[in-house]
PDB file of N, CA and C in Angstrom:
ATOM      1  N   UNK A   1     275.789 -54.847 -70.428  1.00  0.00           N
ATOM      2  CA  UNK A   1     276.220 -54.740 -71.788  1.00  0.00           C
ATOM      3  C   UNK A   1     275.316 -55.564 -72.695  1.00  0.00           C
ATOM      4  N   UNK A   2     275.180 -56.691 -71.881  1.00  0.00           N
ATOM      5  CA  UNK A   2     273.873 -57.434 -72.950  1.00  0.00           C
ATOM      6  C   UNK A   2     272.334 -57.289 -73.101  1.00  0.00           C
ATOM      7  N   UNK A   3     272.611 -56.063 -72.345  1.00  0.00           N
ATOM      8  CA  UNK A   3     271.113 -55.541 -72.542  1.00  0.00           C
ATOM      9  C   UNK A   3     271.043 -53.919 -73.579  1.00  0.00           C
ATOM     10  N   UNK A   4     272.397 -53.312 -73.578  1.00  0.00           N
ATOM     11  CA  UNK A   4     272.542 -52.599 -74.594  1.00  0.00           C
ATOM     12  C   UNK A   4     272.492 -53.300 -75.919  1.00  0.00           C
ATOM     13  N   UNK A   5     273.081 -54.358 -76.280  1.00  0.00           N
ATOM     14  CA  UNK A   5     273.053 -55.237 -77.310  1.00  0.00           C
ATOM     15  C   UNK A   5     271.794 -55.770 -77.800  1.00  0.00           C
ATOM     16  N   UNK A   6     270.854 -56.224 -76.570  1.00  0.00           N
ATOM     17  CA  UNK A   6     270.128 -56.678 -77.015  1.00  0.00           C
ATOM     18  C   UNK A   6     268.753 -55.346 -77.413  1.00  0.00           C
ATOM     19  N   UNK A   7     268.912 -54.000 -76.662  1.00  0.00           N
ATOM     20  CA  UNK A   7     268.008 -53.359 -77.254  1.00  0.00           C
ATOM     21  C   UNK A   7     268.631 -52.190 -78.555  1.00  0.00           C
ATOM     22  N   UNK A   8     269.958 -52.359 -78.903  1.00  0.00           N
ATOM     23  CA  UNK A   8     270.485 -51.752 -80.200  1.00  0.00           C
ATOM     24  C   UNK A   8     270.053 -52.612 -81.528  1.00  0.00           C
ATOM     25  N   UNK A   9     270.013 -54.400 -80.911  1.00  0.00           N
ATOM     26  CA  UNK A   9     269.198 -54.940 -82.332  1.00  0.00           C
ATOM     27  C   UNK A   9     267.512 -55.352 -82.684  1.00  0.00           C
ATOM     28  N   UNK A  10     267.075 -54.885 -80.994  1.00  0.00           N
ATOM     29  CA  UNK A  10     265.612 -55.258 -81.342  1.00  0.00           C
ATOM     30  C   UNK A  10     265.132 -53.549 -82.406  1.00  0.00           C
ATOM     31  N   UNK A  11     266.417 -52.442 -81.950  1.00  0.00           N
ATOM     32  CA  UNK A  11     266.149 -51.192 -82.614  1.00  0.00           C
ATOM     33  C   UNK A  11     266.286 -51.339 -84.291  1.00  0.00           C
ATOM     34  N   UNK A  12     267.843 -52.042 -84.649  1.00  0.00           N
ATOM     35  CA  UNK A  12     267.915 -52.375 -86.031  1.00  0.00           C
ATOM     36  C   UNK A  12     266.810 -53.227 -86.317  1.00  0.00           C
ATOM     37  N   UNK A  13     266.022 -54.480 -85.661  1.00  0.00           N
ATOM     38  CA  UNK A  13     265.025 -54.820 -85.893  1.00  0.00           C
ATOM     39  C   UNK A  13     263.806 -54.231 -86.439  1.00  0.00           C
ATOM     40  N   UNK A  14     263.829 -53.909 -85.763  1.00  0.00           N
ATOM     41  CA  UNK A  14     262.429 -52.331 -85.857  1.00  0.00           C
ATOM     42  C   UNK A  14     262.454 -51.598 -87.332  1.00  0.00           C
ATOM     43  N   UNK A  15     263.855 -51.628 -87.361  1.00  0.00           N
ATOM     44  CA  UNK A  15     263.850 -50.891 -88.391  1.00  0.00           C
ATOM     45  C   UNK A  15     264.232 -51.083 -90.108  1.00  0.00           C
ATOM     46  N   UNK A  16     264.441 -52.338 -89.877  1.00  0.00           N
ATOM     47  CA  UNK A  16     264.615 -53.102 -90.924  1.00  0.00           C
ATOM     48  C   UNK A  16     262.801 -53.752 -90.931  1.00  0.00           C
ATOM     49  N   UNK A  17     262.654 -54.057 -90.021  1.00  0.00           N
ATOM     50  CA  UNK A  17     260.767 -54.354 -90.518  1.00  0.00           C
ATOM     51  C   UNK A  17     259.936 -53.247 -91.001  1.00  0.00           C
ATOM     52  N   UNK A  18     260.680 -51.863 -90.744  1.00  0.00           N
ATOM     53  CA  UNK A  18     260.067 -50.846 -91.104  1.00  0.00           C
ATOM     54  C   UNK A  18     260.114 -50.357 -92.794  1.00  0.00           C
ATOM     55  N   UNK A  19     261.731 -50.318 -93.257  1.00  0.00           N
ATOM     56  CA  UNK A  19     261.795 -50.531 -94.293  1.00  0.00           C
ATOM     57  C   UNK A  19     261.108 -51.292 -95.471  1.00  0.00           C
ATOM     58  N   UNK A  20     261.408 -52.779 -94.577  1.00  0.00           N
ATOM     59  CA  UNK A  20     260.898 -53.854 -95.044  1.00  0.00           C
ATOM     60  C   UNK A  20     259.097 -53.511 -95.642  1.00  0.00           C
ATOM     61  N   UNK A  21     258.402 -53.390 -95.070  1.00  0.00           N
ATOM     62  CA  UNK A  21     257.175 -53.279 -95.293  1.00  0.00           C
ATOM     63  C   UNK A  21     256.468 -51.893 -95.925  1.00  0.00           C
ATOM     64  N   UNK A  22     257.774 -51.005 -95.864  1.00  0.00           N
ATOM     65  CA  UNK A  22     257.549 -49.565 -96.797  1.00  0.00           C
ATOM     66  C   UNK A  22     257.700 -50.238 -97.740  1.00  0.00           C
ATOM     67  N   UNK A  23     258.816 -50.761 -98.553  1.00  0.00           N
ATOM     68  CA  UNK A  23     259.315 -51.130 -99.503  1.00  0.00           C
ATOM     69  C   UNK A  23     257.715 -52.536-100.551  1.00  0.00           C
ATOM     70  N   UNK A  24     257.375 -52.915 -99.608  1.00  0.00           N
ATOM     71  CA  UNK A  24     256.350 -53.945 -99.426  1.00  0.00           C
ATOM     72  C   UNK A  24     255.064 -53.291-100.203  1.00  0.00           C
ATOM     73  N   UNK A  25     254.886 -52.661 -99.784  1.00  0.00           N
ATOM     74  CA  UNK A  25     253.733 -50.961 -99.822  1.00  0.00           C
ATOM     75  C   UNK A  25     254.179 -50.746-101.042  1.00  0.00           C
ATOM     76  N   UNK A  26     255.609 -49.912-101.063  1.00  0.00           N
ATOM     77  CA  UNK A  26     255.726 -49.493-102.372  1.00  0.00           C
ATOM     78  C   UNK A  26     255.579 -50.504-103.675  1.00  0.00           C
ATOM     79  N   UNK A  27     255.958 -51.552-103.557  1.00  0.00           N
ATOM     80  CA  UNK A  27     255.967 -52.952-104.268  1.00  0.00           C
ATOM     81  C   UNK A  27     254.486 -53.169-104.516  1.00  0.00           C
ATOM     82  N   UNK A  28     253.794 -53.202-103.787  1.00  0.00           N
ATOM     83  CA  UNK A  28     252.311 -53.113-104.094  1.00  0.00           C
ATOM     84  C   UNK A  28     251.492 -52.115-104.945  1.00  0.00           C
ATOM     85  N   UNK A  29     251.771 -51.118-104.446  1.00  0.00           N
ATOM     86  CA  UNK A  29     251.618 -50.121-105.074  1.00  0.00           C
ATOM     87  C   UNK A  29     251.840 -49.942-107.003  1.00  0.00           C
ATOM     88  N   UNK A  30     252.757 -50.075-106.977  1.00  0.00           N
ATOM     89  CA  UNK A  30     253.756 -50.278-108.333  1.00  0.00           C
ATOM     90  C   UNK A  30     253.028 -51.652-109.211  1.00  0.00           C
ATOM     91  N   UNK A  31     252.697 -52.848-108.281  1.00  0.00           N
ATOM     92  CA  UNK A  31     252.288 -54.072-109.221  1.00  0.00           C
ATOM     93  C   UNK A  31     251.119 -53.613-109.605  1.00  0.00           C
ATOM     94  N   UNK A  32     249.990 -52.247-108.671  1.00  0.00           N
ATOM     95  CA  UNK A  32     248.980 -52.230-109.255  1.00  0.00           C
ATOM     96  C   UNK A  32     248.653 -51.524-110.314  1.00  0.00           C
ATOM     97  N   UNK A  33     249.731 -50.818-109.995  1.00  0.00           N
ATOM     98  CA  UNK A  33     250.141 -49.711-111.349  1.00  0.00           C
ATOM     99  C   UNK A  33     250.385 -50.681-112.458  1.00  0.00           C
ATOM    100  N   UNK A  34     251.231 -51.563-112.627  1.00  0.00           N
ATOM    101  CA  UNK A  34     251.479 -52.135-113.727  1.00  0.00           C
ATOM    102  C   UNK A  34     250.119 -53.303-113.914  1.00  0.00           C
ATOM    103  N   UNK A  35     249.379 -53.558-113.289  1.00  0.00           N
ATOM    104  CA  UNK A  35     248.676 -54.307-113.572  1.00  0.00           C
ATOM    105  C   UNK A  35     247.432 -53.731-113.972  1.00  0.00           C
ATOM    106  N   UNK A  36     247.065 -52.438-113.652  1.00  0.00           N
ATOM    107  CA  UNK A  36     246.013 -50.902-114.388  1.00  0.00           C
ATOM    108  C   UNK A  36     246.649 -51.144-116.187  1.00  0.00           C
ATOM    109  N   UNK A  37     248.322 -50.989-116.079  1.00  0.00           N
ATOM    110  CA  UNK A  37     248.682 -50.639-117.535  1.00  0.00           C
ATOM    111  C   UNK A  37     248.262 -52.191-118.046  1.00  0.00           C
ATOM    112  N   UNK A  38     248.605 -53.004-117.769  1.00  0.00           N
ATOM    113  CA  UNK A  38     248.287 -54.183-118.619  1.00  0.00           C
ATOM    114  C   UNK A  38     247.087 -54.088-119.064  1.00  0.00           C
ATOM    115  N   UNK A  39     245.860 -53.864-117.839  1.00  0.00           N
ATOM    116  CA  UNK A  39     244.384 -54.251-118.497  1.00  0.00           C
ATOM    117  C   UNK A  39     244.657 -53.097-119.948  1.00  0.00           C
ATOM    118  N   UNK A  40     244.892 -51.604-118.888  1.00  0.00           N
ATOM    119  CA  UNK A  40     244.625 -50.751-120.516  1.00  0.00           C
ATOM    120  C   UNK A  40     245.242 -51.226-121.611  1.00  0.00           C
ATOM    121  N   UNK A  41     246.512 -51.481-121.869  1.00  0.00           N
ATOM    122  CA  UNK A  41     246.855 -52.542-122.728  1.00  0.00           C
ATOM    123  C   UNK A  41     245.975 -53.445-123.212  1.00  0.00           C
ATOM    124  N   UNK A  42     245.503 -54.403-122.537  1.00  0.00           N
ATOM    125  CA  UNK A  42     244.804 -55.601-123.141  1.00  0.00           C
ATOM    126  C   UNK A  42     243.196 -55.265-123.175  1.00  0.00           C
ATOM    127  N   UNK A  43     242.948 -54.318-123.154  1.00  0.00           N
ATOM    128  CA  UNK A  43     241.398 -53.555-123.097  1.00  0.00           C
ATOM    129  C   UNK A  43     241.980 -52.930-124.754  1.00  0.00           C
ATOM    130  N   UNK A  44     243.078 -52.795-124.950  1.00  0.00           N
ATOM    131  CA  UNK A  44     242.804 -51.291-126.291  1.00  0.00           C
ATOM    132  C   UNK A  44     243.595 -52.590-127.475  1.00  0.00           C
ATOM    133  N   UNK A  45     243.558 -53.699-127.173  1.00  0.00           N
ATOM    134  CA  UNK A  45     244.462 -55.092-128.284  1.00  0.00           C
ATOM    135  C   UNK A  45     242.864 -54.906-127.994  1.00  0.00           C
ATOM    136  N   UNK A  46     242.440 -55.402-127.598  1.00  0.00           N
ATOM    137  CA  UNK A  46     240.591 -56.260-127.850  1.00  0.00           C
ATOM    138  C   UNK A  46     239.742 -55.314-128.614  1.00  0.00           C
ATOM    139  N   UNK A  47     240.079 -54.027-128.090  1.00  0.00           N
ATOM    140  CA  UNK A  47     239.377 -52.920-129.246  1.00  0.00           C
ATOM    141  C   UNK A  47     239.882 -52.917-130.583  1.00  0.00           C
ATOM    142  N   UNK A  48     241.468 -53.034-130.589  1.00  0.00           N
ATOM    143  CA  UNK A  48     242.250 -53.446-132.086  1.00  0.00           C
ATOM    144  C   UNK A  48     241.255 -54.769-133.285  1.00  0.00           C
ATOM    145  N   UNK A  49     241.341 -55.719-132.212  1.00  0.00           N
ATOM    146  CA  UNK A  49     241.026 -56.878-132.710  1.00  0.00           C
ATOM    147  C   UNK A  49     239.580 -56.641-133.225  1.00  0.00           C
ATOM    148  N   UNK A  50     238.903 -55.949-132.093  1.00  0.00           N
ATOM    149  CA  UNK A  50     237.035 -55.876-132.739  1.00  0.00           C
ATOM    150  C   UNK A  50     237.221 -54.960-133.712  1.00  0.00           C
ATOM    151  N   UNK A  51     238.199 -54.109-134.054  1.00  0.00           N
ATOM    152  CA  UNK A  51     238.147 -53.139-135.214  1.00  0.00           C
ATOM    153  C   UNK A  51     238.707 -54.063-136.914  1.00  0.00           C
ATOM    154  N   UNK A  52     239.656 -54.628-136.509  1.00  0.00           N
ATOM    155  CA  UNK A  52     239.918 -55.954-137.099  1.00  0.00           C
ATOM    156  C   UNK A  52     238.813 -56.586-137.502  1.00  0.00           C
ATOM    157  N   UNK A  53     238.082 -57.499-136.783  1.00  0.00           N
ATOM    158  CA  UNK A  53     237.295 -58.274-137.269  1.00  0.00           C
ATOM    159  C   UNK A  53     236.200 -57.427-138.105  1.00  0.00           C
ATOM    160  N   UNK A  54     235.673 -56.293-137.487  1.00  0.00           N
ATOM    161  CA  UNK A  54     235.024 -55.297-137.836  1.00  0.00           C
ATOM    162  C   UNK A  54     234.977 -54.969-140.056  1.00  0.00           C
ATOM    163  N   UNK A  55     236.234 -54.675-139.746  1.00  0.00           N
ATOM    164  CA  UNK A  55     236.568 -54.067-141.577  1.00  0.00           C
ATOM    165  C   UNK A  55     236.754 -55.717-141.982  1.00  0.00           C
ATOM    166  N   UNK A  56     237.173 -57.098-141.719  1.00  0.00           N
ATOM    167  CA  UNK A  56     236.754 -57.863-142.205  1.00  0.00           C
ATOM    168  C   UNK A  56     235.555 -58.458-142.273  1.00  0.00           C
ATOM    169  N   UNK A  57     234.888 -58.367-141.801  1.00  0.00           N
ATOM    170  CA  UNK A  57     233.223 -58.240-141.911  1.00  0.00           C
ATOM    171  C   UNK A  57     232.604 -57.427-143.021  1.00  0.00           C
ATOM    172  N   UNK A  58     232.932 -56.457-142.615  1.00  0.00           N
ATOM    173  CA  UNK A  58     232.574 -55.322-143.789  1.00  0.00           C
ATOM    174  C   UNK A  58     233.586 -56.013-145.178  1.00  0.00           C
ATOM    175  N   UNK A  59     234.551 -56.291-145.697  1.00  0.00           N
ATOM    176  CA  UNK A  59     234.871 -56.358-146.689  1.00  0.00           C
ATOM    177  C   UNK A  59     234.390 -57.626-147.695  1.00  0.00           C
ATOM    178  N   UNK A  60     233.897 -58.714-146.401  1.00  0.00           N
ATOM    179  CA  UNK A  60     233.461 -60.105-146.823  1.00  0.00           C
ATOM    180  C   UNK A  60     231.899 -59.394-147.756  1.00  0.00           C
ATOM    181  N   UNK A  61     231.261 -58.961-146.445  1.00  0.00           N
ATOM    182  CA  UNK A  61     230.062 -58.387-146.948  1.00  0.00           C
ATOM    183  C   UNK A  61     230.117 -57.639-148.562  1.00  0.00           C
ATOM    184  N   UNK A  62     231.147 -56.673-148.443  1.00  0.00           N
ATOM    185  CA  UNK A  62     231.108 -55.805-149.898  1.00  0.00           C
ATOM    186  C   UNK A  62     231.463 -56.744-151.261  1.00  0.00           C
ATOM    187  N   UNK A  63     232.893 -57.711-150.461  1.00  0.00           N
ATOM    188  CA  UNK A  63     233.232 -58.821-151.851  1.00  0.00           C
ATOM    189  C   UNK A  63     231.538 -59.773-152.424  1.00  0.00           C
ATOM    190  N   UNK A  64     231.047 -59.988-151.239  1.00  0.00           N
ATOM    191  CA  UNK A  64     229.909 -60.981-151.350  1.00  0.00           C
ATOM    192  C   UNK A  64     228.869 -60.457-152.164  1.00  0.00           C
ATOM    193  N   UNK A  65     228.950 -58.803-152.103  1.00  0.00           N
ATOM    194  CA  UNK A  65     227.821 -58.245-152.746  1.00  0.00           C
ATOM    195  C   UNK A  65     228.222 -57.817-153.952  1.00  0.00           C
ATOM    196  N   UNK A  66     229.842 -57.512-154.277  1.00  0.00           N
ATOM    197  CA  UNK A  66     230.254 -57.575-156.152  1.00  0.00           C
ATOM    198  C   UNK A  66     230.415 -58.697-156.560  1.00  0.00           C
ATOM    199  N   UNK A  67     230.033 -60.193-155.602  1.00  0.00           N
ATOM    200  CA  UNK A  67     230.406 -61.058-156.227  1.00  0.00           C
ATOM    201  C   UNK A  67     228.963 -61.484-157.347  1.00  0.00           C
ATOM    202  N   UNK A  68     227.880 -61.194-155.791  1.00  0.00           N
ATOM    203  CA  UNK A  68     226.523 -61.374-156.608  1.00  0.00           C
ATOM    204  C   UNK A  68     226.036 -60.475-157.517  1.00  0.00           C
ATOM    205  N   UNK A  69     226.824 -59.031-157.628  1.00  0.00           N
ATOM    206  CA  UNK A  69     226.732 -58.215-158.586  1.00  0.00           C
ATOM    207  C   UNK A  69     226.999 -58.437-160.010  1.00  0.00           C
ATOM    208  N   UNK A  70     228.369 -59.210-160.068  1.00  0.00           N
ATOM    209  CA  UNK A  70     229.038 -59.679-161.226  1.00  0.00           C
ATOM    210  C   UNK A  70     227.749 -60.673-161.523  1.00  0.00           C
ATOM    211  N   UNK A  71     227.632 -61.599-161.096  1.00  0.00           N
ATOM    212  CA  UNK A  71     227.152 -62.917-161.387  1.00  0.00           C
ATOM    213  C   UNK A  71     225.660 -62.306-161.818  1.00  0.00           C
ATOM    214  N   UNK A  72     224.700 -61.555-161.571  1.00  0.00           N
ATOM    215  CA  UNK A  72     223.887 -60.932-162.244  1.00  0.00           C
ATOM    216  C   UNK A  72     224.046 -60.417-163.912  1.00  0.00           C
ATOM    217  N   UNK A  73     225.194 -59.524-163.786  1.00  0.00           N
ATOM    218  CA  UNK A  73     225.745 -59.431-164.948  1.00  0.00           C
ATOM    219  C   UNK A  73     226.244 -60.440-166.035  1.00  0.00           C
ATOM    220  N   UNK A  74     226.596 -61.221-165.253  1.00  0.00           N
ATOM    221  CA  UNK A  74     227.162 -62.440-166.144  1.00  0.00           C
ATOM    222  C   UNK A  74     225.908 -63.121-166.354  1.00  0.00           C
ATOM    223  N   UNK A  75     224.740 -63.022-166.160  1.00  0.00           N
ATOM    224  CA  UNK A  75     224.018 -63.972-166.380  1.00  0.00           C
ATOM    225  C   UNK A  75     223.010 -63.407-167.160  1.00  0.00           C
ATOM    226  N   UNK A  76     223.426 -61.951-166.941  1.00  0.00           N
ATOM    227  CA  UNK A  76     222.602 -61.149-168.287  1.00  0.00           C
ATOM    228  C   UNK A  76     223.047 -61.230-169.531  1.00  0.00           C
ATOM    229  N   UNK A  77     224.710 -61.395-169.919  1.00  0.00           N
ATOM    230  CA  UNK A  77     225.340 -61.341-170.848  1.00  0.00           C
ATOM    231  C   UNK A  77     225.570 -62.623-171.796  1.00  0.00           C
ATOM    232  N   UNK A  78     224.801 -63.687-170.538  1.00  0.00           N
ATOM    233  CA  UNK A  78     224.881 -65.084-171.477  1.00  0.00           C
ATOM    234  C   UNK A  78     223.739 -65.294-171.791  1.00  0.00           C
ATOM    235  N   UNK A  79     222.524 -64.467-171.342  1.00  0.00           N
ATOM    236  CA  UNK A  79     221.341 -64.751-171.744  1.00  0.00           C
ATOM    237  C   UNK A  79     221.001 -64.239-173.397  1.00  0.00           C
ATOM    238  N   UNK A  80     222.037 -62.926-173.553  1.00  0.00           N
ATOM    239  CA  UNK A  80     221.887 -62.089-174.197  1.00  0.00           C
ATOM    240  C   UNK A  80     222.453 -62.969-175.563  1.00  0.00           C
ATOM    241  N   UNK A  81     223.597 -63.664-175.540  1.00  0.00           N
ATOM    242  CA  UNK A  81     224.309 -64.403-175.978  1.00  0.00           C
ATOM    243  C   UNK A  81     223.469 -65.552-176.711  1.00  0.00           C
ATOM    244  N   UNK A  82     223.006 -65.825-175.646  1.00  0.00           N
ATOM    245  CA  UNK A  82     222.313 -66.945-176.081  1.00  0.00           C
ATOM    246  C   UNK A  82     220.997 -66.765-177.064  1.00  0.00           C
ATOM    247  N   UNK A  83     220.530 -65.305-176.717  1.00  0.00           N
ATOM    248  CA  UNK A  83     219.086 -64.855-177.711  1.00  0.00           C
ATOM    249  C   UNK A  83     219.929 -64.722-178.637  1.00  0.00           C
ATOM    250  N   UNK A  84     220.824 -64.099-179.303  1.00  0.00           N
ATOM    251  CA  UNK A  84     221.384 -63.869-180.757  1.00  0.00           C
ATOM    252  C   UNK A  84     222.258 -64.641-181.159  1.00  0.00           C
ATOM    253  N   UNK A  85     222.271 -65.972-180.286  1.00  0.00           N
ATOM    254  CA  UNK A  85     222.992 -66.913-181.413  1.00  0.00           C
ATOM    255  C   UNK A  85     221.668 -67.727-181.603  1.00  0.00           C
ATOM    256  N   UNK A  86     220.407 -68.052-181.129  1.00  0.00           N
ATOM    257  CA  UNK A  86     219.351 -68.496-181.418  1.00  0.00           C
ATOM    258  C   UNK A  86     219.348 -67.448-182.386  1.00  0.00           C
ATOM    259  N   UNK A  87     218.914 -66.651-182.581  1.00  0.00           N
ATOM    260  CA  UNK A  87     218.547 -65.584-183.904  1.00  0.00           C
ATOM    261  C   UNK A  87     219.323 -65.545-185.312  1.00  0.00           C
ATOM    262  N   UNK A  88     220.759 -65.772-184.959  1.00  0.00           N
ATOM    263  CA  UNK A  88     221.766 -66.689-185.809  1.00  0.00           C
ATOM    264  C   UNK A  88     221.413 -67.832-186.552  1.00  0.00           C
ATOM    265  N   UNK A  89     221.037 -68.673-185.399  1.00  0.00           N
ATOM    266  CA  UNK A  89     220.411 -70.041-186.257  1.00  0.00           C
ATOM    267  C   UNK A  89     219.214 -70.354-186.632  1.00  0.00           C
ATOM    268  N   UNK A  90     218.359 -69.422-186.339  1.00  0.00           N
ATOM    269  CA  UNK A  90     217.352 -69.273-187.104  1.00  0.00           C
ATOM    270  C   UNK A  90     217.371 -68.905-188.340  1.00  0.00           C
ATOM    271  N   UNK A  91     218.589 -67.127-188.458  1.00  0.00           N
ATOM    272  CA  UNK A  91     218.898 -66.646-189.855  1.00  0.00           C
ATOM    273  C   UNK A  91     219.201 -67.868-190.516  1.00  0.00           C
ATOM    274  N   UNK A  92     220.191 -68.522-189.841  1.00  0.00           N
ATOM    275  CA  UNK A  92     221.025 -69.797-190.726  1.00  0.00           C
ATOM    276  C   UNK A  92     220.071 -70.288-191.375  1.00  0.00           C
ATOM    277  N   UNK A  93     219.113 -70.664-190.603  1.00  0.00           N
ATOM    278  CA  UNK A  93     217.954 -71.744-191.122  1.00  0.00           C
ATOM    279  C   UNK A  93     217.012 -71.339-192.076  1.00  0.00           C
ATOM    280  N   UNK A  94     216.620 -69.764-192.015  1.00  0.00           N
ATOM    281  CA  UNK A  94     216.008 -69.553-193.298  1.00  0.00           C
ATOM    282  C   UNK A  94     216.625 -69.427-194.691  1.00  0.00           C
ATOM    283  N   UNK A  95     217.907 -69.034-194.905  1.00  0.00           N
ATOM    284  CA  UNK A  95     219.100 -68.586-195.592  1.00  0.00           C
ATOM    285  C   UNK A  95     218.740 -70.384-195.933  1.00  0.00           C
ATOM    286  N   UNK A  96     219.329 -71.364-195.367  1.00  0.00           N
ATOM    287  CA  UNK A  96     219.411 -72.522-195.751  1.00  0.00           C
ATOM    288  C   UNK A  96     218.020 -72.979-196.479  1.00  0.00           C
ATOM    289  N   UNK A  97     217.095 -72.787-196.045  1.00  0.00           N
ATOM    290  CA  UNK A  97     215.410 -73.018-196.219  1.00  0.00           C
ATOM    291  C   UNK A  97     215.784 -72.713-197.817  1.00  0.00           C
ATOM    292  N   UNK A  98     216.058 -71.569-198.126  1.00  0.00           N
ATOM    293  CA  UNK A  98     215.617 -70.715-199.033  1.00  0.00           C
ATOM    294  C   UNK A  98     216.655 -71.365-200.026  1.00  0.00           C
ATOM    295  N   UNK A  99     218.436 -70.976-200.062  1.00  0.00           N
ATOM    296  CA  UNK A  99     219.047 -72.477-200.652  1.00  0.00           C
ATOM    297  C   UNK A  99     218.638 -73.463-201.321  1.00  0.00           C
ATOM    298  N   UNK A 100     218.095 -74.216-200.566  1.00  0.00           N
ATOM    299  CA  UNK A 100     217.052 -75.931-200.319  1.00  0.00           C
ATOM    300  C   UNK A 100     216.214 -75.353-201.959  1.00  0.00           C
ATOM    301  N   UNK A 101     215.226 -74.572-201.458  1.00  0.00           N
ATOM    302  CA  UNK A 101     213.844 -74.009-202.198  1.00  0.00           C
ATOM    303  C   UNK A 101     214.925 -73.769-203.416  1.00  0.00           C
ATOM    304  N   UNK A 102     215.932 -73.033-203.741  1.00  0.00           N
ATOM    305  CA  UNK A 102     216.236 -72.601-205.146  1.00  0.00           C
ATOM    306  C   UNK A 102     217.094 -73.859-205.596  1.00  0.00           C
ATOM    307  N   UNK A 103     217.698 -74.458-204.923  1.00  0.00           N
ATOM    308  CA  UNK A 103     218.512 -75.783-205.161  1.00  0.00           C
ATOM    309  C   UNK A 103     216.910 -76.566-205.781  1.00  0.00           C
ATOM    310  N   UNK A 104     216.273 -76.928-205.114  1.00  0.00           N
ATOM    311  CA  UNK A 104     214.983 -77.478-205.558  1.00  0.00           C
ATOM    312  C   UNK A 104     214.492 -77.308-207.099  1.00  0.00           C
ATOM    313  N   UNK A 105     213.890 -75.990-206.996  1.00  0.00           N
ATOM    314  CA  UNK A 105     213.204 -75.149-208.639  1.00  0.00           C
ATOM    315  C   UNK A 105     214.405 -75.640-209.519  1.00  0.00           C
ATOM    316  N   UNK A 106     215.475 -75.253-209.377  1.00  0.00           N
ATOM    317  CA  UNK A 106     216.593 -75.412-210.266  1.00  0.00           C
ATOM    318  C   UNK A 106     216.851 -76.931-210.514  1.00  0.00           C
ATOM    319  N   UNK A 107     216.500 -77.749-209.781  1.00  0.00           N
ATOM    320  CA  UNK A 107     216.669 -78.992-210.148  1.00  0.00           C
ATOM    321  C   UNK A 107     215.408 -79.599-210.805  1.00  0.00           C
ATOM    322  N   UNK A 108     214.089 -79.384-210.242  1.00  0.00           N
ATOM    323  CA  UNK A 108     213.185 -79.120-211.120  1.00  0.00           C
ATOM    324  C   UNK A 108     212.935 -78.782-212.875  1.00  0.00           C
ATOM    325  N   UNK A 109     213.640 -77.571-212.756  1.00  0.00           N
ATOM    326  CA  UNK A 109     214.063 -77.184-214.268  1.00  0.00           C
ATOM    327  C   UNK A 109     214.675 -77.880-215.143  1.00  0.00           C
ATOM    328  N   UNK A 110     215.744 -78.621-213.892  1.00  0.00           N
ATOM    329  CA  UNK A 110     216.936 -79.594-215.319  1.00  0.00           C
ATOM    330  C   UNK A 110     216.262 -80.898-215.702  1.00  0.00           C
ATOM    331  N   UNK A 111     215.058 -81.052-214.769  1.00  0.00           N
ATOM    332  CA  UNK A 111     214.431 -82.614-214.934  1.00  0.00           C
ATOM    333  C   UNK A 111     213.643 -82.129-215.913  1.00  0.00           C
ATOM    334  N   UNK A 112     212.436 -80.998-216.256  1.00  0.00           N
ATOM    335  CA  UNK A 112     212.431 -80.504-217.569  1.00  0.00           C
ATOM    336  C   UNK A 112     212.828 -80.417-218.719  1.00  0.00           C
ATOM    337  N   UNK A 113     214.136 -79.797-218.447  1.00  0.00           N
ATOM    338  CA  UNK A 113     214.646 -79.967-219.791  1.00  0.00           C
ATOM    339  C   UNK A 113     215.409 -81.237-220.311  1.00  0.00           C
ATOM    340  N   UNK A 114     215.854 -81.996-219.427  1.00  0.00           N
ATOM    341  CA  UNK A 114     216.012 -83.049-219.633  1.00  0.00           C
ATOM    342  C   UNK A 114     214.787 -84.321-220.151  1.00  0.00           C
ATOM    343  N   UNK A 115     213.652 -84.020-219.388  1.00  0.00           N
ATOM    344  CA  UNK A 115     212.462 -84.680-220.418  1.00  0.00           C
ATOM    345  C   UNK A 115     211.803 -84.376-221.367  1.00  0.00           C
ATOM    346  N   UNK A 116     212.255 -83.026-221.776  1.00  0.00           N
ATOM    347  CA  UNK A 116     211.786 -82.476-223.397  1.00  0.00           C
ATOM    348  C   UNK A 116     213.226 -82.978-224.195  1.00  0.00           C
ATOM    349  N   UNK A 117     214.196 -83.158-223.509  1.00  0.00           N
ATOM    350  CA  UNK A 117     215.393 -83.393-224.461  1.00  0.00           C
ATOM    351  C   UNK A 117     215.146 -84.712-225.194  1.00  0.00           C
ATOM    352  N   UNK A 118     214.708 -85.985-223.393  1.00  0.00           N
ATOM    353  CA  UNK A 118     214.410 -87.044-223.796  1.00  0.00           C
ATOM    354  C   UNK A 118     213.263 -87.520-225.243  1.00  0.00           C
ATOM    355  N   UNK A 119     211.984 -86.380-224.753  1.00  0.00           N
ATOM    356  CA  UNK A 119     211.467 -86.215-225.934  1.00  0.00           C
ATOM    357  C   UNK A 119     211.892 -86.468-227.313  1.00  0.00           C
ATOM    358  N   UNK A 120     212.028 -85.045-227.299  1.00  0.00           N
ATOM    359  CA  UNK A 120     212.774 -84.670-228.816  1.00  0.00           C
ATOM    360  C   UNK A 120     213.836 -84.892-229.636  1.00  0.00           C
TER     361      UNK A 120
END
């Protein structure tokens, strides 16, 4: 009897190691599967990210190039600025010149008539 016993559990033996190591297999199997999906996963985030960095690159670049665009412009518009308010104060200055010159004659004149007045 104890040799029926003992070869009915070396049989459940058998067969629980058999399971055991299908199951083992299948378990393997399956982690490599999930570990295929992770890389593709973390292969198509790294393509995300280089597409990411990508259009920020590109947008630094485009801001950088309306920035130096503007600043061209702006430096045309103060130049421009700056020639016609020089041209301004030049007008000013002849306008004033000329003032001066008739303020002058005219004062001229009154010292005239004031020394024929003294005169006479």
């Amino acid at each position: 009897m104890d040799f029926v016993f003992q070869c009915i559990f070396t049989v459940i033996g058998a067969f629980l190691s058999f399971i055991l190591t299908l199951l083992f297999v299948q378990n393997g199997r399956q982690i490599k599967i999930i570990a295929g999906k992770m890389d593709e996963g973390f292969r198509k985030m790294d393509e995300g990210f280089k597409r990411i960095a990508e259009v920020i690159t590109q947008e630094i670049a485009s801001t950088k190039e309306l920035i130096v665009q503007e600043m061209a412009s702006t430096k045309e518009l103060i130049a421009q600025e700056i020639a016609s308010t020089k041209e301004l104060i030049a007008q000013e200055g002849r306008a004033t010149k000329e003032l001066i010159a008739q303020e002058a004659a005219s004062t001229r004149e009154l010292i005239k008539v004031l020394a024929e007045i003294k005169k006479g």
